[in-house]
Protein backbone atom coordinates (compact mmCIF):
# COMPACT_ATOMS: atom_id res chain seq x y z
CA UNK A 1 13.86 -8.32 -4.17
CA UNK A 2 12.92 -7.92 -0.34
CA UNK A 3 14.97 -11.00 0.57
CA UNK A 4 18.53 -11.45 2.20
CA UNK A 5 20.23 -12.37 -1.10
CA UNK A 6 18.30 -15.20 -1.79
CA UNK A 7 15.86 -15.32 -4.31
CA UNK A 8 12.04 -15.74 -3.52
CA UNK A 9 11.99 -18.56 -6.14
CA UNK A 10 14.73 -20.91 -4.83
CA UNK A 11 12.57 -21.61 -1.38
CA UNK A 12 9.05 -21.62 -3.56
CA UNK A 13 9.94 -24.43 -6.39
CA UNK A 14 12.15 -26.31 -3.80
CA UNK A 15 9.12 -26.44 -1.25
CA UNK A 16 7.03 -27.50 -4.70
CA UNK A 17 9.60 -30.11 -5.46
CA UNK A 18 9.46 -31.87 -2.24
CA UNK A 19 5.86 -31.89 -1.85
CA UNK A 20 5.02 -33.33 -4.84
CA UNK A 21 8.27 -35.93 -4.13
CA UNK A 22 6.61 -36.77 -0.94
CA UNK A 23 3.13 -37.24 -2.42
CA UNK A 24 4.46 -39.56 -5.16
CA UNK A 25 6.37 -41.80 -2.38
CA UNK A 26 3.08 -41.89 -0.41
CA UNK A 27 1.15 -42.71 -3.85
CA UNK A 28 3.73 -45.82 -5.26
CA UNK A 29 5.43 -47.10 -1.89
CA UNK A 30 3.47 -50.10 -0.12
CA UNK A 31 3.65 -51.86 3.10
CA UNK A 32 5.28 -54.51 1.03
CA UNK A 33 7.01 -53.17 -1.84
CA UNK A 34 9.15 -49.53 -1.55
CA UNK A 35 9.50 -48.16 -5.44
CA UNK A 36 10.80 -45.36 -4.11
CA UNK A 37 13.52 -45.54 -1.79
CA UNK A 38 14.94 -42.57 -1.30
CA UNK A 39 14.32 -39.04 -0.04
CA UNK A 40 16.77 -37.02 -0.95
CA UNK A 41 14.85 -33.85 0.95
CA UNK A 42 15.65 -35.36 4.41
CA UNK A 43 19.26 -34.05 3.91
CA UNK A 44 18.58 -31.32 1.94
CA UNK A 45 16.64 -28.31 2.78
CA UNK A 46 15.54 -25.24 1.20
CA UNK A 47 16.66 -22.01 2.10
CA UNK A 48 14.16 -19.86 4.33
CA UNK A 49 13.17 -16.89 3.19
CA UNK A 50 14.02 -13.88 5.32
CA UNK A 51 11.44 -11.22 4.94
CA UNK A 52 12.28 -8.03 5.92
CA UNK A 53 9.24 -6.71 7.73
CA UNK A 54 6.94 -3.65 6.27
CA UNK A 55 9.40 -2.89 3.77
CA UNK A 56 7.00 -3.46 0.95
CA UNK A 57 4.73 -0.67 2.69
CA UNK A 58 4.57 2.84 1.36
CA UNK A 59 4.38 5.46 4.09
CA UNK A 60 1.10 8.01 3.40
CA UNK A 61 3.19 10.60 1.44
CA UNK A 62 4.67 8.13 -0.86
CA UNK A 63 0.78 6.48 -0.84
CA UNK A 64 -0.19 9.90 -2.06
CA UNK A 65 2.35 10.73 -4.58
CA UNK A 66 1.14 7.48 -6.27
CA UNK A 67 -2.67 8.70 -6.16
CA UNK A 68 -1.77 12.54 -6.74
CA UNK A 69 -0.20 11.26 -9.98
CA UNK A 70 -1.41 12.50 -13.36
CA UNK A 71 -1.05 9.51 -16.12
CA UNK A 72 -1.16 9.92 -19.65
CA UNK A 73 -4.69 8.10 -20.74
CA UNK A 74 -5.08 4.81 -22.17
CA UNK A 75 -1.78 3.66 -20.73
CA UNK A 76 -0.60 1.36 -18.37
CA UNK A 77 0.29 3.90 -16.35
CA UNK A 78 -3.26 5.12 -15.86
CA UNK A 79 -4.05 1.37 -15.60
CA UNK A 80 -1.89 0.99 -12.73
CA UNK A 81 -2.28 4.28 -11.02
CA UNK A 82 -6.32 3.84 -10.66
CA UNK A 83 -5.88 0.09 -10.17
CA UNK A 84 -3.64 0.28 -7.12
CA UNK A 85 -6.16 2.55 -5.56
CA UNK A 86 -8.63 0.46 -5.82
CA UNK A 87 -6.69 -2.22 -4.63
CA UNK A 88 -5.74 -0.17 -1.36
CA UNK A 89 -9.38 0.74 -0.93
CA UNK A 90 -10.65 -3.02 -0.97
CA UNK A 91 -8.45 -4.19 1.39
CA UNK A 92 -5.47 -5.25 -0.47
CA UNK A 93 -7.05 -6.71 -3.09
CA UNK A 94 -4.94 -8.57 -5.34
CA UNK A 95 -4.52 -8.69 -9.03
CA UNK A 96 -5.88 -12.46 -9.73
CA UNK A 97 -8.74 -11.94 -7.29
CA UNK A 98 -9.34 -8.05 -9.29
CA UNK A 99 -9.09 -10.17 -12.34
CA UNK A 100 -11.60 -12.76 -11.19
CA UNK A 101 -14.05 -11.19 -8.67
CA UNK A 102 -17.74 -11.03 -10.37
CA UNK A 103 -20.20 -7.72 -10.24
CA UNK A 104 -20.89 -6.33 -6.58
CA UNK A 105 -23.92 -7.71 -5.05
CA UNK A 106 -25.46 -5.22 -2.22
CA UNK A 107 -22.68 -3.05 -2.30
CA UNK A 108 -20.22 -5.67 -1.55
CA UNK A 109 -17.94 -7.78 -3.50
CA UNK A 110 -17.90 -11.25 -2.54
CA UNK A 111 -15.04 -13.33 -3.33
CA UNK A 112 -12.68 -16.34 -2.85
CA UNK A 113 -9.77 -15.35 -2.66
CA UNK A 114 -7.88 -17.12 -5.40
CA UNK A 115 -4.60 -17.21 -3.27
CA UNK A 116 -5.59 -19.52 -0.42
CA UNK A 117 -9.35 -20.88 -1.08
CA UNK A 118 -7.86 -24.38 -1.95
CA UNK A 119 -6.12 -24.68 1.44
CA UNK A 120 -8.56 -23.39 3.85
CA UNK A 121 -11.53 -25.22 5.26
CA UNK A 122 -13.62 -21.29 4.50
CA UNK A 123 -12.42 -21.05 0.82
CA UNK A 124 -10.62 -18.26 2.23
CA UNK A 125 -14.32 -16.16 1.68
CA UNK A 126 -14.57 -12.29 2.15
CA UNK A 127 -17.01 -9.17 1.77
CA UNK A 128 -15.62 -6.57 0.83
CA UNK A 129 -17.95 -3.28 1.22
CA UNK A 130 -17.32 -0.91 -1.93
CA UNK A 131 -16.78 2.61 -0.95
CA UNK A 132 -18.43 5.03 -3.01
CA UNK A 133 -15.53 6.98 -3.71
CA UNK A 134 -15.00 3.82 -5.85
CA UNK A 135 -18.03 4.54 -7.75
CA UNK A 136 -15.95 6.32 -10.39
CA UNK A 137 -13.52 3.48 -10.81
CA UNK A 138 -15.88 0.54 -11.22
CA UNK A 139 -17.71 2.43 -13.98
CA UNK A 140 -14.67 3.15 -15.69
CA UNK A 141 -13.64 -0.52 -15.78
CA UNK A 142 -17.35 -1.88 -16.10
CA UNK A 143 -17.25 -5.45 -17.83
CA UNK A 144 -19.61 -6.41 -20.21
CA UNK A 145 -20.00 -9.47 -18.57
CA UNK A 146 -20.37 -10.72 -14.76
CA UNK A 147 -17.63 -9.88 -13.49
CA UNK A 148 -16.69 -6.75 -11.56
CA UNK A 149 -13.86 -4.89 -13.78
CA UNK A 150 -13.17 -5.67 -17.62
CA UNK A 151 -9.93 -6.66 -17.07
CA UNK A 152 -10.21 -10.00 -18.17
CA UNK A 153 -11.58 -8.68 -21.68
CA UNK A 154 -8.52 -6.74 -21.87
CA UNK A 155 -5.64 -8.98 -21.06
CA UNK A 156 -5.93 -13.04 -21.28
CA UNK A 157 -4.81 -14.34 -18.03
CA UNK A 158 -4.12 -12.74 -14.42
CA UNK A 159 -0.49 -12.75 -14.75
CA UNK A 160 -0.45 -10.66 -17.89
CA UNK A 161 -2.80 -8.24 -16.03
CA UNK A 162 -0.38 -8.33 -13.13
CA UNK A 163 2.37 -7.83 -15.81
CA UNK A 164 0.75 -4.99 -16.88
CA UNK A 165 0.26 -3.34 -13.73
CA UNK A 166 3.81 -3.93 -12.77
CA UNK A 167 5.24 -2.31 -15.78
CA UNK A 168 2.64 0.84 -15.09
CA UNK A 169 4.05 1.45 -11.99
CA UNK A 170 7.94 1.13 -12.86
CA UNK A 171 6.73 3.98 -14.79
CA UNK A 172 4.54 5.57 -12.18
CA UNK A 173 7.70 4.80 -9.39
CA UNK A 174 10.42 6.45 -11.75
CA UNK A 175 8.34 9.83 -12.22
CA UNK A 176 7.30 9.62 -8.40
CA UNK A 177 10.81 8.81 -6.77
CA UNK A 178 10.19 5.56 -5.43
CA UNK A 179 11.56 3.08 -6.54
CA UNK A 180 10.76 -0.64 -7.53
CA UNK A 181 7.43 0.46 -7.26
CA UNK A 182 5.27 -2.92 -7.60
CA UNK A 183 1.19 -3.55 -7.13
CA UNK A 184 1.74 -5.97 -4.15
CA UNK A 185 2.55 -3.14 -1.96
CA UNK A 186 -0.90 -1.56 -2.25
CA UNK A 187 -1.61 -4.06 0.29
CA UNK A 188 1.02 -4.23 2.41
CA UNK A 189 0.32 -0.10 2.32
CA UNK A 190 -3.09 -0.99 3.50
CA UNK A 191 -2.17 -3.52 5.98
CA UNK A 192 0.36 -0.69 7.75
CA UNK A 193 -1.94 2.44 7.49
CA UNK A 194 -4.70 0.36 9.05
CA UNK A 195 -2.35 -0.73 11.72
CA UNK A 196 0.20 2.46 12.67
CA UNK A 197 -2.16 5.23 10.91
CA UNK A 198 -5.31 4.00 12.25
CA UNK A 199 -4.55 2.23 15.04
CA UNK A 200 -6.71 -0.57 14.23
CA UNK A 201 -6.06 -3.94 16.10
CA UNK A 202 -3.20 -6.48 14.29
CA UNK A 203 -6.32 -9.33 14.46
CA UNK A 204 -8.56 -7.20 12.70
CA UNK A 205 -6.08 -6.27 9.82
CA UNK A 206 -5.31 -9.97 9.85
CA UNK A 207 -8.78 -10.81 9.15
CA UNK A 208 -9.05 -7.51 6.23
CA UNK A 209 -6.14 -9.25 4.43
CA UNK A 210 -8.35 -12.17 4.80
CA UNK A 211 -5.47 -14.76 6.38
CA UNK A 212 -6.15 -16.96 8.56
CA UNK A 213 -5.63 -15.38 12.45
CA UNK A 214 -4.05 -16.92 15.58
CA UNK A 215 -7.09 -17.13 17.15
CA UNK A 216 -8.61 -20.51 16.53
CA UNK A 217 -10.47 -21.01 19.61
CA UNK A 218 -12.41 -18.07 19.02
CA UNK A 219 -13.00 -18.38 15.49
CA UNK A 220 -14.69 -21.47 16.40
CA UNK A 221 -17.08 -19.84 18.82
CA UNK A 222 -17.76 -16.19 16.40
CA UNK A 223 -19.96 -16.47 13.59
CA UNK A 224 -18.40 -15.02 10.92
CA UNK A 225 -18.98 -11.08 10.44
CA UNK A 226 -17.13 -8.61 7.94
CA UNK A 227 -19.13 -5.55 9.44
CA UNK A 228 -15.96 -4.95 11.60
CA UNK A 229 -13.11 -4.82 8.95
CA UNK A 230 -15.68 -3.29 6.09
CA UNK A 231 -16.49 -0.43 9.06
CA UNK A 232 -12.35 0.00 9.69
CA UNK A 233 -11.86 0.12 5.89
CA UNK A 234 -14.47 3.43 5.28
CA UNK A 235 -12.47 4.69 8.04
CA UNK A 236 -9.41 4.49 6.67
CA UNK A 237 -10.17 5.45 3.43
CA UNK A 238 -11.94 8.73 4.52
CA UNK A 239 -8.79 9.72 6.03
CA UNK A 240 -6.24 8.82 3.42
CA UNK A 241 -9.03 10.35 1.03
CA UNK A 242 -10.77 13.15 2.85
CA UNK A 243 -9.48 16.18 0.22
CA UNK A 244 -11.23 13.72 -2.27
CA UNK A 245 -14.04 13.16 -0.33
């Protein structure tokens, strides 16, 4: 929906196609014997996406009709309201990792995130310190099991969760007067509050959303701390939060 006409999809499963494509030629072709003998990706190319910047970001009144809202209980409404908060509030958090992540340890929750641990050389690791103004939140979601929220008890995989969540805030959006409303921008909503609200550096939200930063040199020579971005986060919160505080 944020691209210039050209569906997220098309560049995704093209990108897929070719990768696996290449992997098969490197897998079956031989010094002496090509199987497969041609590529038909080095004439073809999948169209770039063109991301408009920030749009996904609510601005702080928007953030706050969302959290000001009153949903009717035990509906996906209330699901969705009280889950993108808690998104917001760890970071971004998304909805496979919120699915997945197991009980706090500490006062953090310490996690993989699901999105990019296979590709990074870290697992793509985090700590994520858990505000109390949480506390409420986490109780009301308490799995009976290891894991942080019961979420997996209530729906069978992450994407029906996310489903969920999506269709909560369509509702949510509609009554709020914003629309296409979707759980993603909880953290693109963090990402620009910490940045233009709090003025917090652009490495330091890089490292919050937990990607991997421009700064390789450096990340060679700094042990790895989350006591900066967990500090910036109780900041943030208890200014987007201090009539709740």
């Amino acid at each position: 929906a944020f691209l210039d006409d050209r569906p997220r999809a098309q560049s995704l499963y093209i990108g897929q196609m070719r990768h696996i494509f290449r992997e098969a030629m490197l897998e079956y072709n031989t010094d002496d014997e090509i199987v497969i003998k041609n590529d038909p990706f080095l004439r073809y190319k999948a169209p770039k996406q063109v991301l408009k910047k920030g749009v996904r970001a609510l601005s702080l009144e928007q953030l706050m009709k969302v959290v000001n809202y009153q949903p009717k209980k035990n509906t996906l409404a209330e699901l969705a309201h009280d889950c993108f908060i808690l998104s917001f509030c760890l970071m971004g958090m998304n909805s496979v990792d919120m699915y997945e992540c197991r009980m706090p340890h500490g006062g953090y929750l310490r996690y993989n995130r699901a999105k990019t641990k296979d590709r990074r050389s870290d697992g793509a690791y985090i700590e994520v310190a858990v505000h109390p103004f949480l506390d409420g939140l986490f109780k009301k979601y308490a799995s009976s099991g290891g894991r942080a929220f019961n979420f997996s008890e209530r729906y069978k995989t992450s994407v029906d969760f996310n489903r969920a969540l999506n269709i909560g805030l369509k509702e949510i959006g509609k009554e709020v007067g914003i629309d296409g409303l979707q759980f993603y921008q909880a953290r693109h909503t963090f990402a620009t509050l910490s940045r233009n609200l709090m003025k917090f550096s652009k490495s330091d939200v890089d490292e919050a959303l937990n990607h991997v930063g421009t700064m390789e040199l450096a990340d060679i020579y700094i042990k790895k701390d989350f006591a900066i971005i967990n500090e910036n986060n109780r900041k943030l919160i208890e200014e987007v939060f201090k009539d709740y505080l």
